[in-house]
Protein backbone atom coordinates (compact mmCIF):
# COMPACT_ATOMS: atom_id res chain seq x y z
CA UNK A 1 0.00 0.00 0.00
CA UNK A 2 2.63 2.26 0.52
CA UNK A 3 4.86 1.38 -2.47
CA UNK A 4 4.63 4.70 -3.96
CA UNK A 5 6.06 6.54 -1.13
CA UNK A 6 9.26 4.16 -0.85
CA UNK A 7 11.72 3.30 -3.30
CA UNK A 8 11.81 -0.23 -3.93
CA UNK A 9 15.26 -0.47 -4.70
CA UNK A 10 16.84 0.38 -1.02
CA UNK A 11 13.31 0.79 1.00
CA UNK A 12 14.27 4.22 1.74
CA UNK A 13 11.29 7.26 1.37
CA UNK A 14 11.81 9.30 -1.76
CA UNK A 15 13.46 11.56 -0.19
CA UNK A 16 13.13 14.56 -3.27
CA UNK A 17 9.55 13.81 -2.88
CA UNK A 18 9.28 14.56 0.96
CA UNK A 19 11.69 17.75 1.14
CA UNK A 20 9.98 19.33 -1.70
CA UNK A 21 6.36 18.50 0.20
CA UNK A 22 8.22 19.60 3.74
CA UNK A 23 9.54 22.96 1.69
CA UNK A 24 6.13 23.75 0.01
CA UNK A 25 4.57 23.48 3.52
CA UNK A 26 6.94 25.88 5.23
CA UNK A 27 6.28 27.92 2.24
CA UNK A 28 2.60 28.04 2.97
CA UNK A 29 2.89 28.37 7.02
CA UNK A 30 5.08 31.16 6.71
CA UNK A 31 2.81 32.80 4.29
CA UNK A 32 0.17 32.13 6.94
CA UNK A 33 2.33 33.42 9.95
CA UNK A 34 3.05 36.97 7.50
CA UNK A 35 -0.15 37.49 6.96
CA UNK A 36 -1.68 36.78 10.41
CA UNK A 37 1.19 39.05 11.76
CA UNK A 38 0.10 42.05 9.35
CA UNK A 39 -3.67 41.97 10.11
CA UNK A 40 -2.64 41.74 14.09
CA UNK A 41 0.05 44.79 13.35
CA UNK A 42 -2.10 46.78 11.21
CA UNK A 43 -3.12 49.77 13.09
CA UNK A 44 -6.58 51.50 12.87
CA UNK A 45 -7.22 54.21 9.98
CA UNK A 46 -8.76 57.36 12.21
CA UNK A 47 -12.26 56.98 10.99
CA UNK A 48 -12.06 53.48 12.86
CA UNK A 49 -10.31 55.01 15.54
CA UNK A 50 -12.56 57.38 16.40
CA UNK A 51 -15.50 55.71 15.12
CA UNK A 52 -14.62 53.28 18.09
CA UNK A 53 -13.71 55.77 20.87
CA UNK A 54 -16.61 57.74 20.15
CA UNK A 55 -18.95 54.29 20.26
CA UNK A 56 -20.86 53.20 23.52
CA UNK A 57 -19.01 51.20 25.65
CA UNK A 58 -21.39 48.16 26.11
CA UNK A 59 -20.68 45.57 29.18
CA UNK A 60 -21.89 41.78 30.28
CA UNK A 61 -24.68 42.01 32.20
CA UNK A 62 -22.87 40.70 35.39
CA UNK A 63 -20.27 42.89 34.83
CA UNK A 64 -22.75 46.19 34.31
CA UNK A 65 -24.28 45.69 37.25
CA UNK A 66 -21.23 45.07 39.88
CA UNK A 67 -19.49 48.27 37.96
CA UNK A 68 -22.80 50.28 37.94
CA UNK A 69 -22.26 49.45 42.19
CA UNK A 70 -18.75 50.46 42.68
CA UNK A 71 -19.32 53.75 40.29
CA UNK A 72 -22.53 54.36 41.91
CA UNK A 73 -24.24 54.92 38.46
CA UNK A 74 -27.30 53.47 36.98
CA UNK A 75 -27.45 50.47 34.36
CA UNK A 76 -29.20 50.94 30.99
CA UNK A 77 -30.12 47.31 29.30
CA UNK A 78 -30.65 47.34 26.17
CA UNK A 79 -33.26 43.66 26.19
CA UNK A 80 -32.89 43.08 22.04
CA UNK A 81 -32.60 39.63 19.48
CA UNK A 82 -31.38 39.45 16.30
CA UNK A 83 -34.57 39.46 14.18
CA UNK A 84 -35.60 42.34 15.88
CA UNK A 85 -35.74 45.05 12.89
CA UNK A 86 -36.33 48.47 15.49
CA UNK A 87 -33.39 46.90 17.70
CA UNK A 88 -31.14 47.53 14.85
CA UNK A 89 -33.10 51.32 13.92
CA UNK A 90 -32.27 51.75 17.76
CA UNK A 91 -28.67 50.81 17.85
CA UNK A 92 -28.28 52.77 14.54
CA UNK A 93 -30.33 55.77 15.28
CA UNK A 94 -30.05 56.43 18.94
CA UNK A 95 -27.35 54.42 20.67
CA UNK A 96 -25.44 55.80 17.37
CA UNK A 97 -26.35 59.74 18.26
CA UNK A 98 -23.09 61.51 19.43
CA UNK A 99 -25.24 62.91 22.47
CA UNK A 100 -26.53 59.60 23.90
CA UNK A 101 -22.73 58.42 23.66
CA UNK A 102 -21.63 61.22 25.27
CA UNK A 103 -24.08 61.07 27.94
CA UNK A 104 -23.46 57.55 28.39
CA UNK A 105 -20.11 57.81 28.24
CA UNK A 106 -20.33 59.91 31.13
CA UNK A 107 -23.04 58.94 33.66
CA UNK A 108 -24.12 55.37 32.82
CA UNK A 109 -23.13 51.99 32.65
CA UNK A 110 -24.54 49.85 29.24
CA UNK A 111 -25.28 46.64 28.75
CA UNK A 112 -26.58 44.53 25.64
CA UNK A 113 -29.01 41.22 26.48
CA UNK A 114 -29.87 38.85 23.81
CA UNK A 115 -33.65 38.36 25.53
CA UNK A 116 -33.37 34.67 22.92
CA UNK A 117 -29.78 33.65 24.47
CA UNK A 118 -29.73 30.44 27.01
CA UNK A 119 -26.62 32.01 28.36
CA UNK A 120 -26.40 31.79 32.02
CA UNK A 121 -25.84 34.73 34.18
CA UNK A 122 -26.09 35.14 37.99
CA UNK A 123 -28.48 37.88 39.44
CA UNK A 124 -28.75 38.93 42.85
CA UNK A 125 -27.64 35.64 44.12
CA UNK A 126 -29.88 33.31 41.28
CA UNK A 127 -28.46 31.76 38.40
CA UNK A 128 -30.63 32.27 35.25
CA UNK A 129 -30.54 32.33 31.54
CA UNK A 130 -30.66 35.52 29.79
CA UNK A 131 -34.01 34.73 28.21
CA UNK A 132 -35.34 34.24 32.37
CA UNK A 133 -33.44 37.44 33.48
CA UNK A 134 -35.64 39.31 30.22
CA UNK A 135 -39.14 37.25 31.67
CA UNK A 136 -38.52 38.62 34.73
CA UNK A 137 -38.08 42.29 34.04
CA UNK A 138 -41.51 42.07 32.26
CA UNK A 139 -39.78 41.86 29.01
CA UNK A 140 -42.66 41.35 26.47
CA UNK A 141 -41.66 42.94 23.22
CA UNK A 142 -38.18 44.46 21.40
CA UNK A 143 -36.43 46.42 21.92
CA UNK A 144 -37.05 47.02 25.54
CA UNK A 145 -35.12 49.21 27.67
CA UNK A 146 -34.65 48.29 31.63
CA UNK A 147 -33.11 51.21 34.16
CA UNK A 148 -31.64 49.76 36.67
CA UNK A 149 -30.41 51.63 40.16
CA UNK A 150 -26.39 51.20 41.14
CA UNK A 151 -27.97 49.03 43.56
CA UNK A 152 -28.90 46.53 41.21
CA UNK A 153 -32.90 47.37 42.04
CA UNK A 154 -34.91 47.84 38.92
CA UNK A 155 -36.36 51.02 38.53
CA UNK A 156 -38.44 51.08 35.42
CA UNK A 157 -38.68 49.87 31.34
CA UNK A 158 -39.39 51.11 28.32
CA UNK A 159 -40.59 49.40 25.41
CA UNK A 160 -40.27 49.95 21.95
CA UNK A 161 -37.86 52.29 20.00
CA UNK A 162 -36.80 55.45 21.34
CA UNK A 163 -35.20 58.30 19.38
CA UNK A 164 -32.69 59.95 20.56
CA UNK A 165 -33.97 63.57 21.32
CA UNK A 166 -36.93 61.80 23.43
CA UNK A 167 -34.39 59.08 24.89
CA UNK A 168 -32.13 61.69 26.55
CA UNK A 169 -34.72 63.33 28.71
CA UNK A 170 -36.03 60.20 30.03
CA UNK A 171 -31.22 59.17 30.72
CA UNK A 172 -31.65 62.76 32.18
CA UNK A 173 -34.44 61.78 34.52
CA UNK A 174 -33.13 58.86 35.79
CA UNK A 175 -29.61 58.83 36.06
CA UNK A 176 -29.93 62.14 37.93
CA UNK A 177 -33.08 61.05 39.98
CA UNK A 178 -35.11 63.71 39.29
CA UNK A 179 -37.80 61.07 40.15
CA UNK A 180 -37.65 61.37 43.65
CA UNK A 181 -38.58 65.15 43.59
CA UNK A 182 -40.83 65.19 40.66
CA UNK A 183 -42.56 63.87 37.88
CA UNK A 184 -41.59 63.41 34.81
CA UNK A 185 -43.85 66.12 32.77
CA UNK A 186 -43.07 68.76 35.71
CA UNK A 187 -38.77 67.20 34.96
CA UNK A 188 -39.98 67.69 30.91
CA UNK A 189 -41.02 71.45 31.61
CA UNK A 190 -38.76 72.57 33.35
CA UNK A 191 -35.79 71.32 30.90
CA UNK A 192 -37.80 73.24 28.37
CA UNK A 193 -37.43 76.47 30.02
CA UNK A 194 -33.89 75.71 30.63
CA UNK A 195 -33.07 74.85 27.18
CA UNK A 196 -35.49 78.12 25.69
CA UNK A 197 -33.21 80.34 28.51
CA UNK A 198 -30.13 79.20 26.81
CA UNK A 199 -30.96 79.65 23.44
């Protein structure tokens, strides 16, 4: 059977055979190594660069809430799946707005939950999957958005998509608990006379 990979003369492997199989794979591995080694090296163009810096920084769920705690700031979860078409309108359109990031960036910690995913996570001393953890914040439909305090206590949800100029008042409102003096239309009329005083 192996006939043609020994010479039958001296039983010895063909040896032309095997260096020239041996050279044409170091050939190909170091072509593999270069090119693995220039993707790695190559450094972001400036439209990636900032495109990146300037992007919300999203977090595991676990990990959102026990840095929400320690930076005593509130957790925003954004509940989506991937045939959810106004999850992706939402990501583009107002997770994408330069103010949201900013504000985010700033006051709140993010996090991204596939509500379909049988991922387990651990919350507040359960272990569930991330489809249970979506059940029981009252997840129904997608997108849905769930405030959470730095003390890991939910606060409220929002379903649905959100643009951007009406998602801000409602980060503003929370993150700053302006809920605890007032309601949200009195928190809504007074920003407008701040904003019309400014302008």
């Amino acid at each position: 059977m192996f006939d043609a990979l020994l010479n039958k003369e001296n039983n010895q492997p063909l040896t032309k055979n095997r260096e020239w199989m041996m050279a044409l794979r170091r050939f190909w591995i170091g072509l593999l190594i270069l090119g693995a080694t220039a993707i790695l090296n190559t450094p972001l163009t400036a439209s990636e660069k900032s495109k990146k810096e300037a992007a919300i920084n999203w977090l595991p769920f676990s990990e959102a809430v026990a840095k929400a705690k320690k930076e005593n700031k509130m957790v925003v979860v954004d509940f989506y799946t991937d045939w959810c078409g106004w999850c992706k309108v939402m990501d583009e359109k107002t997770y994408g707005h330069k103010d949201v990031i900013e504000f985010a960036r700033k006051k709140l910690i993010m996090s991204k939950v596939d509500a379909e995913s049988d991922e387990k996570v651990a919350f507040k001393g359960q272990e569930m999957t991330y489809r249970q953890l979506a059940k029981a914040f009252g997840v129904k439909g997608y997108p849905t958005t769930v405030f959470i305090t730095p003390k890991g206590e939910f606060l409220t949800s929002v379903s649905g998509y959100i643009p951007a100029d009406q998602f801000l008042p409602i980060l503003e409102f929370l993150s700053d608990r302006h809920y605890e003096k007032m309601t949200f239309e009195k928190f809504m009329e007074k920003r407008k006379t701040s904003d019309e005083k400014t302008e």
